[in-house]
N, C-alpha and C. Protein backbone atom coordinates (compact mmCIF):
# COMPACT_ATOMS: atom_id res chain seq x y z
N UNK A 1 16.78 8.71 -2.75
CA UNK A 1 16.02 9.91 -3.11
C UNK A 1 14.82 10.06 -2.18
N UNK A 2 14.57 10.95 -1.41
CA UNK A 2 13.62 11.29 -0.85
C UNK A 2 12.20 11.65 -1.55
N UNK A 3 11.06 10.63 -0.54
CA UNK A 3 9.52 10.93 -1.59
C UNK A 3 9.47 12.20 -0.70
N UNK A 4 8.51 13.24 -1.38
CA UNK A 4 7.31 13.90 -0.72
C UNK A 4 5.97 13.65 -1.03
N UNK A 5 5.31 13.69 0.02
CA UNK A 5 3.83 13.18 -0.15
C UNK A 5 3.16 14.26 -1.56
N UNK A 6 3.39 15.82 -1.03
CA UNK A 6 3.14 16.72 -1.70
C UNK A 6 3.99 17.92 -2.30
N UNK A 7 4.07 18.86 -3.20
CA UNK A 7 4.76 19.66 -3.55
C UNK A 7 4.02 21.02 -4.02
N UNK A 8 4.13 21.98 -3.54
CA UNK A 8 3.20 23.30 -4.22
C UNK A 8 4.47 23.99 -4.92
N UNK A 9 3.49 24.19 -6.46
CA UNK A 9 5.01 24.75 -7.28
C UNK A 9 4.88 26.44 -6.78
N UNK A 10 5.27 26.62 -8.30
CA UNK A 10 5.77 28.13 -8.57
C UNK A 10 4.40 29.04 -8.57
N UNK A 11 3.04 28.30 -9.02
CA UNK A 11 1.85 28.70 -9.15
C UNK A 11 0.98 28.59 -8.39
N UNK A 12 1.76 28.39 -7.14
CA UNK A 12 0.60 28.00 -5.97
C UNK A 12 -0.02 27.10 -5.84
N UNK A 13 0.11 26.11 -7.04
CA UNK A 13 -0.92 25.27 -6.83
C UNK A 13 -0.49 23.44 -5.97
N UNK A 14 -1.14 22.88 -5.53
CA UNK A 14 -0.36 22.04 -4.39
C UNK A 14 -0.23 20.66 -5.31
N UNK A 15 0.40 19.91 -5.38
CA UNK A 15 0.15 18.72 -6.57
C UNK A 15 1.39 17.33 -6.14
N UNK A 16 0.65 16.45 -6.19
CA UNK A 16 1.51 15.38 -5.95
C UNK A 16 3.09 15.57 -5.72
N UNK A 17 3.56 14.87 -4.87
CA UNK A 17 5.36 14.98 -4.70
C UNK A 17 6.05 14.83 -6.12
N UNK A 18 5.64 13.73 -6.38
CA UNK A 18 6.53 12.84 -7.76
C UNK A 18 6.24 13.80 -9.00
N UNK A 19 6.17 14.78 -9.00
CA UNK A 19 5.39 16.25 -10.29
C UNK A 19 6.73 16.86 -10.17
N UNK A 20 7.60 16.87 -10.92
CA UNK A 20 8.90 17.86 -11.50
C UNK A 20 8.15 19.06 -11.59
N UNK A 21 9.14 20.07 -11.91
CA UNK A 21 8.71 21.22 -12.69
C UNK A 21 8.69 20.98 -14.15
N UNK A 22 8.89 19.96 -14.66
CA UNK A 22 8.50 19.91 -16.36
C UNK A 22 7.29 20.62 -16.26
N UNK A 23 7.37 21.30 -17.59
CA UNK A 23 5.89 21.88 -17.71
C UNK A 23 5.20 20.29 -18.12
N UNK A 24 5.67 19.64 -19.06
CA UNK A 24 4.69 18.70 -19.86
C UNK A 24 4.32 17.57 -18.67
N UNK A 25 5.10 17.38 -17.29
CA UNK A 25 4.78 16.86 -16.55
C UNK A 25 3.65 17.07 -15.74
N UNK A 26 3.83 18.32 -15.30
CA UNK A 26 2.61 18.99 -14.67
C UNK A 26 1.20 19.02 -15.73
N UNK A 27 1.46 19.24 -17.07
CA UNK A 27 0.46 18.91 -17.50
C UNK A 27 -0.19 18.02 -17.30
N UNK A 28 0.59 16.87 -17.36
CA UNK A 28 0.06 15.06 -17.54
C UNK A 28 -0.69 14.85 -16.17
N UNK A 29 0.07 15.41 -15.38
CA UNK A 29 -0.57 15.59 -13.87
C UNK A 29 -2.08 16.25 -13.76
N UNK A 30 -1.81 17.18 -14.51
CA UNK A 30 -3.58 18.24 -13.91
C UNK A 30 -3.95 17.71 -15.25
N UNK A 31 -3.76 16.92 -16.10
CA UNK A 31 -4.68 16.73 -17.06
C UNK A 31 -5.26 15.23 -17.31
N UNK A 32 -4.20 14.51 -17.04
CA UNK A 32 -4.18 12.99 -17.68
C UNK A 32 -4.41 12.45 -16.56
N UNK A 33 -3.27 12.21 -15.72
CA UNK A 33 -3.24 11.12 -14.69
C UNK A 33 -4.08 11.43 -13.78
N UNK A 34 -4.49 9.86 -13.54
CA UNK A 34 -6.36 9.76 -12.59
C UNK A 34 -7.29 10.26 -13.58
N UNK A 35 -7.53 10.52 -14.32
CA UNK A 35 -8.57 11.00 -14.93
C UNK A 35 -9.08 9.53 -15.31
N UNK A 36 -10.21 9.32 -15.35
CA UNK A 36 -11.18 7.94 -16.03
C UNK A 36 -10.98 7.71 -17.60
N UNK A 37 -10.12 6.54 -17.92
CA UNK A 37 -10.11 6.60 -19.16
C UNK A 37 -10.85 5.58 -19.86
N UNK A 38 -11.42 5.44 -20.91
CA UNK A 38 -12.05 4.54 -21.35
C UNK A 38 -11.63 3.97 -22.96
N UNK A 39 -11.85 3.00 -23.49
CA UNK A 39 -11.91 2.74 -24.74
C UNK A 39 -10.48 1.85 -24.87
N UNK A 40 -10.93 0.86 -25.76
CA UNK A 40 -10.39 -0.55 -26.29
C UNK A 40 -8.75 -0.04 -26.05
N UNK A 41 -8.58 0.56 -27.33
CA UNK A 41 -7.28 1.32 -27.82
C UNK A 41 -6.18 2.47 -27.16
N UNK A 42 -7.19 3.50 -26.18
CA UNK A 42 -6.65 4.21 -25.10
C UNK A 42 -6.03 3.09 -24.08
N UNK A 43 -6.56 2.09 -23.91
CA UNK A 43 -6.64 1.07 -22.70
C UNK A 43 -5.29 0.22 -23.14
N UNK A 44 -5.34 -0.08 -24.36
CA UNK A 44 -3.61 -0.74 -24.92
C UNK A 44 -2.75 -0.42 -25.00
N UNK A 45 -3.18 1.35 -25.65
CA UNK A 45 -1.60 1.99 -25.55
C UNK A 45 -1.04 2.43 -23.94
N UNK A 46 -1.92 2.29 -23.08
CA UNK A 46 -1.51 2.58 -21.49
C UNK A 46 -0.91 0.99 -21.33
N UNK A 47 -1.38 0.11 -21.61
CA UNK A 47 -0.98 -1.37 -21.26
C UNK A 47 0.54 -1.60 -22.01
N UNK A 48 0.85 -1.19 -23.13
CA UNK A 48 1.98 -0.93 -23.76
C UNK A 48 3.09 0.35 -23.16
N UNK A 49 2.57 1.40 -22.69
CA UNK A 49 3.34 2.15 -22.56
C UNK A 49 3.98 2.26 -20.74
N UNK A 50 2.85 1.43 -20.31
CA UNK A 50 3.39 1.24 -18.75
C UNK A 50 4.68 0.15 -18.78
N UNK A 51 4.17 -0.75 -19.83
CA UNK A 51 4.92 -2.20 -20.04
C UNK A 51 6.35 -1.56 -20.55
N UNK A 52 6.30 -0.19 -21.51
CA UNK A 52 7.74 -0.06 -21.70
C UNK A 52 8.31 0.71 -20.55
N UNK A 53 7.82 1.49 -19.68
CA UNK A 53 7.94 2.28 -18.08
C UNK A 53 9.22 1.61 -17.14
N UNK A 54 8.54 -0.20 -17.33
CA UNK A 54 9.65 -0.71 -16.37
C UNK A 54 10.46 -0.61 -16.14
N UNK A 55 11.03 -0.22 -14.91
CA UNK A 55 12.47 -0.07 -14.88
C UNK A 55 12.66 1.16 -15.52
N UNK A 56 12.33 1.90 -15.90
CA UNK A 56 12.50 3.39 -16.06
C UNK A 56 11.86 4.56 -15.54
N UNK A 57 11.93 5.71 -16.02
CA UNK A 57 11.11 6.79 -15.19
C UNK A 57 9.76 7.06 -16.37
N UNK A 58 8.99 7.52 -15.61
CA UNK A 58 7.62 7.55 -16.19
C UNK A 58 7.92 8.92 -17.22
N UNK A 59 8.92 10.36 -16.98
CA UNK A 59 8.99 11.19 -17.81
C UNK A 59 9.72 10.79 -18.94
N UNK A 60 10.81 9.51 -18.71
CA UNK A 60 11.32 9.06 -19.93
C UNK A 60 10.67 8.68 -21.52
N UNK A 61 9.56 7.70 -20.66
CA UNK A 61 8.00 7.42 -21.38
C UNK A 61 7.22 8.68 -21.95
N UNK A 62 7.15 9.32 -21.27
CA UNK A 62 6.08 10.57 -21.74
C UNK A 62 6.35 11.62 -22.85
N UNK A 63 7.34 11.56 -22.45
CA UNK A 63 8.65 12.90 -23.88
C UNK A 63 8.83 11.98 -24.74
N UNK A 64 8.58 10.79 -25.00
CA UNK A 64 8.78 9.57 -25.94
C UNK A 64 7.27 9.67 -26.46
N UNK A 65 6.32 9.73 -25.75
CA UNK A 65 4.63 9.53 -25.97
C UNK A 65 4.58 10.03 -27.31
N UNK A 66 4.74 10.93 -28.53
CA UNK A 66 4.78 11.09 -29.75
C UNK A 66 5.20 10.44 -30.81
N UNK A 67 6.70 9.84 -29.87
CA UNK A 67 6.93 9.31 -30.70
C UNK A 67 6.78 7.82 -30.98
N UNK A 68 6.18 7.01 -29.86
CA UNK A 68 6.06 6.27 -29.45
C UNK A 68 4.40 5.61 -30.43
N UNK A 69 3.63 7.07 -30.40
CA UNK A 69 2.29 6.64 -31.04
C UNK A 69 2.61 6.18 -32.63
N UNK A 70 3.79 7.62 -32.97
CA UNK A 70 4.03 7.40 -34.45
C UNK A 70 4.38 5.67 -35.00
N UNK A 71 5.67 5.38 -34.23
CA UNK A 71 6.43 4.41 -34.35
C UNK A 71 5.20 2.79 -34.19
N UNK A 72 3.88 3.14 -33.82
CA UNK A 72 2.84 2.18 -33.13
C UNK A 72 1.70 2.27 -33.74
N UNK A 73 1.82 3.20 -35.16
CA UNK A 73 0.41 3.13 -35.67
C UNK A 73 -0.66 3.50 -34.67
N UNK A 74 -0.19 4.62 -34.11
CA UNK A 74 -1.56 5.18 -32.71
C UNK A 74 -2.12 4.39 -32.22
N UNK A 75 -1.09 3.19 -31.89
CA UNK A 75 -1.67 2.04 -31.11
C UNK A 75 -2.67 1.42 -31.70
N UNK A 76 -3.50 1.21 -33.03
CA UNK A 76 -4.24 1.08 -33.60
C UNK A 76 -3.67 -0.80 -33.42
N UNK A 77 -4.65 -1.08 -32.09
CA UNK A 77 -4.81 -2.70 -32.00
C UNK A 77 -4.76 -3.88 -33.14
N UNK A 78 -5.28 -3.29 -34.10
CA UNK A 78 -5.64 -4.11 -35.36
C UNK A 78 -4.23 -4.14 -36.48
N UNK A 79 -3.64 -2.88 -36.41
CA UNK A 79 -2.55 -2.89 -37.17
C UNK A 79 -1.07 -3.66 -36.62
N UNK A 80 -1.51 -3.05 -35.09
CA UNK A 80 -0.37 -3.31 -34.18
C UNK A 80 -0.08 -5.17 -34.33
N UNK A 81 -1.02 -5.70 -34.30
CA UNK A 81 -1.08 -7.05 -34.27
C UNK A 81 -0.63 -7.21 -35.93
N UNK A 82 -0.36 -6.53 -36.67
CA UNK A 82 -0.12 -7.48 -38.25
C UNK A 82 1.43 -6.99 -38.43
N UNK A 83 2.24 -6.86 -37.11
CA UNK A 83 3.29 -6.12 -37.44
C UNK A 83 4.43 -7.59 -37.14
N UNK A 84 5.32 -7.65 -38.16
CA UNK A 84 6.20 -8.55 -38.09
C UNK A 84 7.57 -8.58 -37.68
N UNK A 85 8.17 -9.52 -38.16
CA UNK A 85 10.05 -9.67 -37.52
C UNK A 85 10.31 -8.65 -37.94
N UNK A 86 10.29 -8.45 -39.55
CA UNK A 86 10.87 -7.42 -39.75
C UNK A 86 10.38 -6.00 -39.32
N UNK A 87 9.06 -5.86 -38.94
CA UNK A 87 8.82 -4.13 -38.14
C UNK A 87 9.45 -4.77 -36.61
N UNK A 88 9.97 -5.56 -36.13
CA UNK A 88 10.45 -5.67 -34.65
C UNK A 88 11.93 -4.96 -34.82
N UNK A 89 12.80 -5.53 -35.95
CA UNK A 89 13.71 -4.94 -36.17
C UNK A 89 13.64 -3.26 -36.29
N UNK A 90 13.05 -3.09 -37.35
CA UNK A 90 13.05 -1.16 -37.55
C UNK A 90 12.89 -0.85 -36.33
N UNK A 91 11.90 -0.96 -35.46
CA UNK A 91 11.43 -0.50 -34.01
C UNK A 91 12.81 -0.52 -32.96
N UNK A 92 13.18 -1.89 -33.39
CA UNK A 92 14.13 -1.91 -32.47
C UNK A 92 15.43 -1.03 -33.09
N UNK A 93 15.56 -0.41 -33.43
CA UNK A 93 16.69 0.73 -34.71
C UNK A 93 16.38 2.02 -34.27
N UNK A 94 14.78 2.32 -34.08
CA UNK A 94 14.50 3.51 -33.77
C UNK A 94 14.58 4.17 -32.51
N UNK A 95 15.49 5.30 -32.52
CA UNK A 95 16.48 5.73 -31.45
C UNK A 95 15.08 6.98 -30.77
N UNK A 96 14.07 7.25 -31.71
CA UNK A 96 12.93 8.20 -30.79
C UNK A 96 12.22 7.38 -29.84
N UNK A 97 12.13 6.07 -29.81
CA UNK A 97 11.60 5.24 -28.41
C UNK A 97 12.35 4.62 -27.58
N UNK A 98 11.87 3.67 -26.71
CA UNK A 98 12.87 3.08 -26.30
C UNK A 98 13.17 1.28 -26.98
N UNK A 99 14.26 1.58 -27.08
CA UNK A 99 14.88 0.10 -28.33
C UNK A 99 15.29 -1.00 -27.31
N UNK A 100 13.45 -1.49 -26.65
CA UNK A 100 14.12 -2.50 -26.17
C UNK A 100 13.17 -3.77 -26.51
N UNK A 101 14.46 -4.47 -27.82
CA UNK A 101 13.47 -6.02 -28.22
C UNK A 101 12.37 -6.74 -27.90
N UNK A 102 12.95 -6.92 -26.77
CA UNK A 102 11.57 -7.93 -25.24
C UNK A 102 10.40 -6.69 -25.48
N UNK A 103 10.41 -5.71 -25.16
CA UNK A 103 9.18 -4.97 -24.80
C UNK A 103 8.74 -4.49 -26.18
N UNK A 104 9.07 -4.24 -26.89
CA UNK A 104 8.45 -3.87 -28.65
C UNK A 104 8.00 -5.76 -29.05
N UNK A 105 8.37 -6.76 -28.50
CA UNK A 105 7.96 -7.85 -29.13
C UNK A 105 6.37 -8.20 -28.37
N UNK A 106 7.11 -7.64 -27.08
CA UNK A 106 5.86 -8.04 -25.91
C UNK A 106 4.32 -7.21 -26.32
N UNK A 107 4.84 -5.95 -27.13
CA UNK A 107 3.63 -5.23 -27.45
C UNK A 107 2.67 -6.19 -28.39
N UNK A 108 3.62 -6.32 -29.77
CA UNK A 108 3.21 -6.59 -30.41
C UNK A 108 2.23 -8.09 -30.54
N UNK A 109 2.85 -9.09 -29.62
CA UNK A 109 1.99 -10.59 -28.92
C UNK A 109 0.83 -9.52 -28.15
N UNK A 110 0.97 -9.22 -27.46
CA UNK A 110 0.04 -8.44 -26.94
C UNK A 110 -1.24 -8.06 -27.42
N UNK A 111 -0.89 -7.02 -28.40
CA UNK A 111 -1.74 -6.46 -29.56
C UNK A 111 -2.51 -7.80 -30.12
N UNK A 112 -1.88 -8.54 -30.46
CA UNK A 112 -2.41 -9.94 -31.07
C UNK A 112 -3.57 -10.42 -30.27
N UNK A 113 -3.14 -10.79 -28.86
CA UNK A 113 -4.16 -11.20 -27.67
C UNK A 113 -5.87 -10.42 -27.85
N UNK A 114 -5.24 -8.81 -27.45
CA UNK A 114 -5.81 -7.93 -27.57
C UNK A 114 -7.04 -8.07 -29.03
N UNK A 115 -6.53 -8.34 -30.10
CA UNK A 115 -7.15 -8.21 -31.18
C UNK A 115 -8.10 -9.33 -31.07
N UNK A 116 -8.03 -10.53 -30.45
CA UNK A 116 -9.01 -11.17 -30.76
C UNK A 116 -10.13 -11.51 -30.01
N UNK A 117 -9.66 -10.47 -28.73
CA UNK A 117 -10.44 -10.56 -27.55
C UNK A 117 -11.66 -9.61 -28.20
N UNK A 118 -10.88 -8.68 -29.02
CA UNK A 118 -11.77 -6.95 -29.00
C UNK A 118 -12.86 -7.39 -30.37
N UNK A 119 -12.01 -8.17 -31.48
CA UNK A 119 -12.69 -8.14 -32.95
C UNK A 119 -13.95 -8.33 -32.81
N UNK A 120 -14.35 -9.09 -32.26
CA UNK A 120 -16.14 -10.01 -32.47
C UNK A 120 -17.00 -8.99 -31.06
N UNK A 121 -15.84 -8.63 -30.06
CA UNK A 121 -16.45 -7.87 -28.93
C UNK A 121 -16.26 -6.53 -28.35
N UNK A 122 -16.62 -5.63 -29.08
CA UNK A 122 -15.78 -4.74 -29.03
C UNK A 122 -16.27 -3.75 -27.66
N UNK A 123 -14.75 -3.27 -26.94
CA UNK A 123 -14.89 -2.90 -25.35
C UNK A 123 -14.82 -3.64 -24.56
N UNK A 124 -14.56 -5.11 -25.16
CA UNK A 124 -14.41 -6.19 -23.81
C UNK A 124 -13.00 -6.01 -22.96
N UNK A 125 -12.10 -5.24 -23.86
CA UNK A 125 -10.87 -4.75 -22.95
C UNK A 125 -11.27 -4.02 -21.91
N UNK A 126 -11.92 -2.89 -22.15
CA UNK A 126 -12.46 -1.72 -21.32
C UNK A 126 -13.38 -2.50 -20.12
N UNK A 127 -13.99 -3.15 -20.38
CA UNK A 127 -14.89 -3.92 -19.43
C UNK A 127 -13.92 -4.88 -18.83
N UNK A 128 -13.14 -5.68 -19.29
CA UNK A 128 -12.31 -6.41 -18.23
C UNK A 128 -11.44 -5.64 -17.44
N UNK A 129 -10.74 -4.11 -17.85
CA UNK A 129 -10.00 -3.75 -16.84
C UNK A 129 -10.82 -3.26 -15.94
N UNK A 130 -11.97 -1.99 -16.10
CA UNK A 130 -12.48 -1.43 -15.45
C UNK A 130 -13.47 -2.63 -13.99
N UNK A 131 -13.20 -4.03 -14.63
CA UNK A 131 -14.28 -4.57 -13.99
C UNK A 131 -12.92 -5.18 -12.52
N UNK A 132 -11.58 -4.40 -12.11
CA UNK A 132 -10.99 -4.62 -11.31
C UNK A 132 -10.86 -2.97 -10.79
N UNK A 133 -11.33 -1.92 -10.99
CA UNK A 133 -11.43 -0.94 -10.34
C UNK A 133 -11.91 -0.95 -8.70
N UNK A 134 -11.58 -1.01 -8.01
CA UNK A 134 -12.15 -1.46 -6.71
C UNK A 134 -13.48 -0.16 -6.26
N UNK A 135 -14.08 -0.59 -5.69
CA UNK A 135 -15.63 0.06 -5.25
C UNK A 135 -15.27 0.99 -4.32
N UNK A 136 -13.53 0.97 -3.41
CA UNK A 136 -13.88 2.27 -2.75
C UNK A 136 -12.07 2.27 -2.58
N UNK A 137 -11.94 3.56 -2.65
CA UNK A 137 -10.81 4.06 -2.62
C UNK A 137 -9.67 4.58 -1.27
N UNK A 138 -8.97 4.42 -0.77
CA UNK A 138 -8.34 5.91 0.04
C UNK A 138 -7.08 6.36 -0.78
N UNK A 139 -7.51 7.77 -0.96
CA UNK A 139 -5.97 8.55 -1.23
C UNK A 139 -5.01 8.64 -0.31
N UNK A 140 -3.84 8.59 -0.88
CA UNK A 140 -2.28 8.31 0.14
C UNK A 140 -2.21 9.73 1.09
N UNK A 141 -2.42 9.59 2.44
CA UNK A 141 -2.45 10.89 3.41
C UNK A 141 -0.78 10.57 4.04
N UNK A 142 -0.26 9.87 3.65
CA UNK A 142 1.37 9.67 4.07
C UNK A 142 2.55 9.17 3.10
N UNK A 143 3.19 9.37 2.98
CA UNK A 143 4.23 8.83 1.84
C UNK A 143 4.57 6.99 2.24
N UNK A 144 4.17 7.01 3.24
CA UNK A 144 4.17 5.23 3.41
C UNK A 144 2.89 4.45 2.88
N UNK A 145 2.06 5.50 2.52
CA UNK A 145 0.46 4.81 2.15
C UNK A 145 0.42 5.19 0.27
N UNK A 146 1.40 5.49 0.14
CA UNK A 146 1.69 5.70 -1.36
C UNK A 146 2.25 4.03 -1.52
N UNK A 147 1.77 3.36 -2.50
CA UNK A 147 1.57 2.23 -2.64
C UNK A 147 2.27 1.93 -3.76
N UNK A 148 2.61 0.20 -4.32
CA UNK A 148 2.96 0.35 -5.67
C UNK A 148 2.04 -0.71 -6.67
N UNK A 149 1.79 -1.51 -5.31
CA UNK A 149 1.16 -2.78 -5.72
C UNK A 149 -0.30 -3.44 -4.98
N UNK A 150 -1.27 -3.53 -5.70
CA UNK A 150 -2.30 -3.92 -4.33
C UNK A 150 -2.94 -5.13 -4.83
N UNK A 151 -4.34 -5.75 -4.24
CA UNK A 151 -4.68 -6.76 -4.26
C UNK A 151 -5.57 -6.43 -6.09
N UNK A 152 -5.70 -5.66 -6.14
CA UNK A 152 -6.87 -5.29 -7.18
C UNK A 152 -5.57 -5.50 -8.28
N UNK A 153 -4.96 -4.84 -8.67
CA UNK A 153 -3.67 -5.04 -9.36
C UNK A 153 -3.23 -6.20 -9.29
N UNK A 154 -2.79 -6.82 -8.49
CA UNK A 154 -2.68 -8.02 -8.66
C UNK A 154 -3.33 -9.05 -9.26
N UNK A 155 -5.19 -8.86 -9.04
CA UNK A 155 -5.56 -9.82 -9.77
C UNK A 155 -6.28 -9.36 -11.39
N UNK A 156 -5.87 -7.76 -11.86
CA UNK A 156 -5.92 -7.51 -13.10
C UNK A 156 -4.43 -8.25 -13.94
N UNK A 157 -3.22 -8.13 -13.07
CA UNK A 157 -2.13 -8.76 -13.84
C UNK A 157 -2.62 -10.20 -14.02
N UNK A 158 -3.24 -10.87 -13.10
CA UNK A 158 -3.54 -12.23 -12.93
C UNK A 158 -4.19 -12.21 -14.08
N UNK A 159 -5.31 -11.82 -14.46
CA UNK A 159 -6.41 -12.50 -15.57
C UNK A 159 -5.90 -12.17 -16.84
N UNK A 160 -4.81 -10.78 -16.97
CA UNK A 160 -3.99 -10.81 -18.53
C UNK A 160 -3.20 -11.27 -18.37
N UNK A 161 -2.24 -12.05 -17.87
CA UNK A 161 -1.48 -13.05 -18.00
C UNK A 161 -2.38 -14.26 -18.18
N UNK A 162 -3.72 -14.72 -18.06
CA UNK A 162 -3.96 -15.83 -18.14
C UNK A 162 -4.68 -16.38 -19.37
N UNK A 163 -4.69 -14.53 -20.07
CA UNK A 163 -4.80 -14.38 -21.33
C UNK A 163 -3.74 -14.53 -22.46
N UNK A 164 -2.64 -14.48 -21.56
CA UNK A 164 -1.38 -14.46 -22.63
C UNK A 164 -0.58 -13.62 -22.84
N UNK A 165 -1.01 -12.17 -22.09
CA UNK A 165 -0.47 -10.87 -21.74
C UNK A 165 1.14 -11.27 -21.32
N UNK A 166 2.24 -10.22 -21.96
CA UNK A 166 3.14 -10.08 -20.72
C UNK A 166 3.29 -8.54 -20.56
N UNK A 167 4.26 -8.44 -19.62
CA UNK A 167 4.69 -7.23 -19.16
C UNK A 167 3.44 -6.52 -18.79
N UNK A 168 2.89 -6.87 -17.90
CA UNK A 168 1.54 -6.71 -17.56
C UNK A 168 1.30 -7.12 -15.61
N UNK A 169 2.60 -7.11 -14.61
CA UNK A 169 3.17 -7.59 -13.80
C UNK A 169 2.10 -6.75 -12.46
N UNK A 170 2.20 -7.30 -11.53
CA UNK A 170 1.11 -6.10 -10.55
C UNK A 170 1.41 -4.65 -10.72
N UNK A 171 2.78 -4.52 -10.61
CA UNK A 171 3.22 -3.00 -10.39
C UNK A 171 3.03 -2.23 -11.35
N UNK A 172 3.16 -2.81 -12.63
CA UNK A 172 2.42 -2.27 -13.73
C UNK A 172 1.61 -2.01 -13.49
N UNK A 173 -0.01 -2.97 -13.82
CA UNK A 173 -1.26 -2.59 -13.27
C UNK A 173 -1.58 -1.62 -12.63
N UNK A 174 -0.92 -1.61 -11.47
CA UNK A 174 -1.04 -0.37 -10.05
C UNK A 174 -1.12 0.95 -10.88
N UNK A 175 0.53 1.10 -11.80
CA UNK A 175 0.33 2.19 -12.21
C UNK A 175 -0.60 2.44 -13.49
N UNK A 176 -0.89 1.28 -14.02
CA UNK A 176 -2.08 1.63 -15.32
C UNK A 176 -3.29 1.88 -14.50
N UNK A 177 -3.97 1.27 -13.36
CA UNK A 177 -4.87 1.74 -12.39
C UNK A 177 -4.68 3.18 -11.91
N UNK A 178 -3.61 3.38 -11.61
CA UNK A 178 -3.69 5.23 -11.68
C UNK A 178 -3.85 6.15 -12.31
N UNK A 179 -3.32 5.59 -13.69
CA UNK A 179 -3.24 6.75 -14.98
C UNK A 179 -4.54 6.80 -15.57
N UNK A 180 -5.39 5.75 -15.75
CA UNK A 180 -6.15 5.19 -15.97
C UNK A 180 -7.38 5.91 -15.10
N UNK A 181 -7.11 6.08 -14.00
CA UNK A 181 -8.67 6.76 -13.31
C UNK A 181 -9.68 5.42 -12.94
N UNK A 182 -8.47 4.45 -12.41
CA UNK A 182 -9.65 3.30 -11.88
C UNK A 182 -9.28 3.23 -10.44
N UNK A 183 -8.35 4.26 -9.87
CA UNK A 183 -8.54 4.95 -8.81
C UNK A 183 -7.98 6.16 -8.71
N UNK A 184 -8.38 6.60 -7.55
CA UNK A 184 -8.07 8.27 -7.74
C UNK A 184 -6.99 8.02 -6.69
N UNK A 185 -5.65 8.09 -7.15
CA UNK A 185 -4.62 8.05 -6.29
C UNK A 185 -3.76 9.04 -5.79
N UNK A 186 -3.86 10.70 -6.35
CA UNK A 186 -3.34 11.88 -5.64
C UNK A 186 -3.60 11.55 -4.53
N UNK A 187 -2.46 12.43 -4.09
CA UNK A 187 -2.36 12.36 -2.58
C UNK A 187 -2.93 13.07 -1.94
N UNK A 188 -3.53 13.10 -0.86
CA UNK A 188 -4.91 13.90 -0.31
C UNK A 188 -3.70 15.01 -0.12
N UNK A 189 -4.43 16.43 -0.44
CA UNK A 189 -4.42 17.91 -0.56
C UNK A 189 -4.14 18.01 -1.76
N UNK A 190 -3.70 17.38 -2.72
CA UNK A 190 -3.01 17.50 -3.91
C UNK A 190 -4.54 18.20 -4.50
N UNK A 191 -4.55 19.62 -5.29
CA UNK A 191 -5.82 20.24 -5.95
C UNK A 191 -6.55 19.01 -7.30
N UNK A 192 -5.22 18.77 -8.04
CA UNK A 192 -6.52 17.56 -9.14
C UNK A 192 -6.66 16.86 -8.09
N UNK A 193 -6.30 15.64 -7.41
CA UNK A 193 -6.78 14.98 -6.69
C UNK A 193 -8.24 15.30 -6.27
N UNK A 194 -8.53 16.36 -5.32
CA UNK A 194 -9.64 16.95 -4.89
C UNK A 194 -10.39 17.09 -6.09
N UNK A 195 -10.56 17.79 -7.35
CA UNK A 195 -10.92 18.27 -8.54
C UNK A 195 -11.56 16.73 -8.62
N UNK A 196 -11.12 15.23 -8.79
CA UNK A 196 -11.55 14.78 -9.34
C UNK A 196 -12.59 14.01 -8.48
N UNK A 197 -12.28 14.25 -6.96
CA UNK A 197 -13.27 13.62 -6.00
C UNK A 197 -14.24 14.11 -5.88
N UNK A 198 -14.35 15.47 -6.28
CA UNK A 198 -15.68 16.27 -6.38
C UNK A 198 -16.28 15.56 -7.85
N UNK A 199 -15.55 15.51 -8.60
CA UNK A 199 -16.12 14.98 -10.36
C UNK A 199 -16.90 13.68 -9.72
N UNK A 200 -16.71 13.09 -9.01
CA UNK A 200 -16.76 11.82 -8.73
C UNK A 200 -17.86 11.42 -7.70
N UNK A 201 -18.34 12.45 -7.15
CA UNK A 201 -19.12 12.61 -5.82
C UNK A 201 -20.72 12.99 -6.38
């Protein structure tokens, strides 16, 4: 499959290659992704929902994103962690996400990690990811400088795995670092891209 660096739709407007014409895609695009996100719980359900991504397509994940919150107690860290064999089973039954054992179990250890990092400290999630945001950025000016994995990613997978994290691998990271807004990774001309370097300036 061929990348393009960039794509201008139907509306003129110029926006990353990897942007379908889904409408709800293009949304996620000019709305969500790169944008700076913050907070304990926003920060898990991206750590969970990249973790179920693997090996799949990111719109698979996203048209799932409803149902995904339902099925997860809105990611609610505290609940997520008191969920047992038997909610691994139902989850794994439920045909609105994706029914895959390893990664609904991986959430849920996860959530656990998560919970006891956050209980007594709360935002220490938010502060440990953001504290691998790197200090200076370049946006991809070539489809070879579109990246998947970098040193910063690498050593955010490093310190939640050394927490106990899984599915939490560099390439993950990379892309929770994008969605996330702990770099601004549109591709130079792309309009949010620009939109958010001005936010940022």
């Amino acid at each position: 499959m061929t990348r393009e660096l960039l794509q201008t739709g139907d509306d003129g407007i110029a926006r990353c290659g990897w942007v379908s014409d889904d409408s709800e895609y293009r949304r996620y695009h000019d709305e969500e992704w790169g944008t700076p996100l913050h907070g304990d719980v926003a920060l898990f359900e991206t750590i969970a929902l990249e973790g179920f991504q693997a090996g799949l397509s990111w719109i698979a994940i996203l048209k799932r994103r409803p149902a995904f919150r339902a099925a997860f107690d809105q990611f609610s860290i505290e609940r997520v962690a008191r969920f047992d064999d038997d909610k691994i089973d139902e989850l794994a039954l439920d045909a609105s996400i994706i029914r895959n054992r390893q990664k609904i179990a991986a959430t849920i250890k996860n959530a656990r990690i998560v919970h006891e990092l956050v209980r007594d400290d709360p935002g220490s999630l938010d502060r440990l990811i953001w504290s691998h945001a790197p200090s200076s950025h370049q946006r991809p000016a070539t489809v070879d400088e579109m990246l998947t994995v970098t040193d910063s990613s690498r050593a955010l997978s490093a310190q939640l795995r050394r927490l106990g994290l899984t599915f939490v691998g560099p390439t993950t990271m990379h892309a929770l670092m994008q969605a996330a807004g702990l770099i601004n990774d549109h591709a130079s001309g792309c309009a949010r891209g620009d939109q958010l370097a001005v936010a940022s300036s």
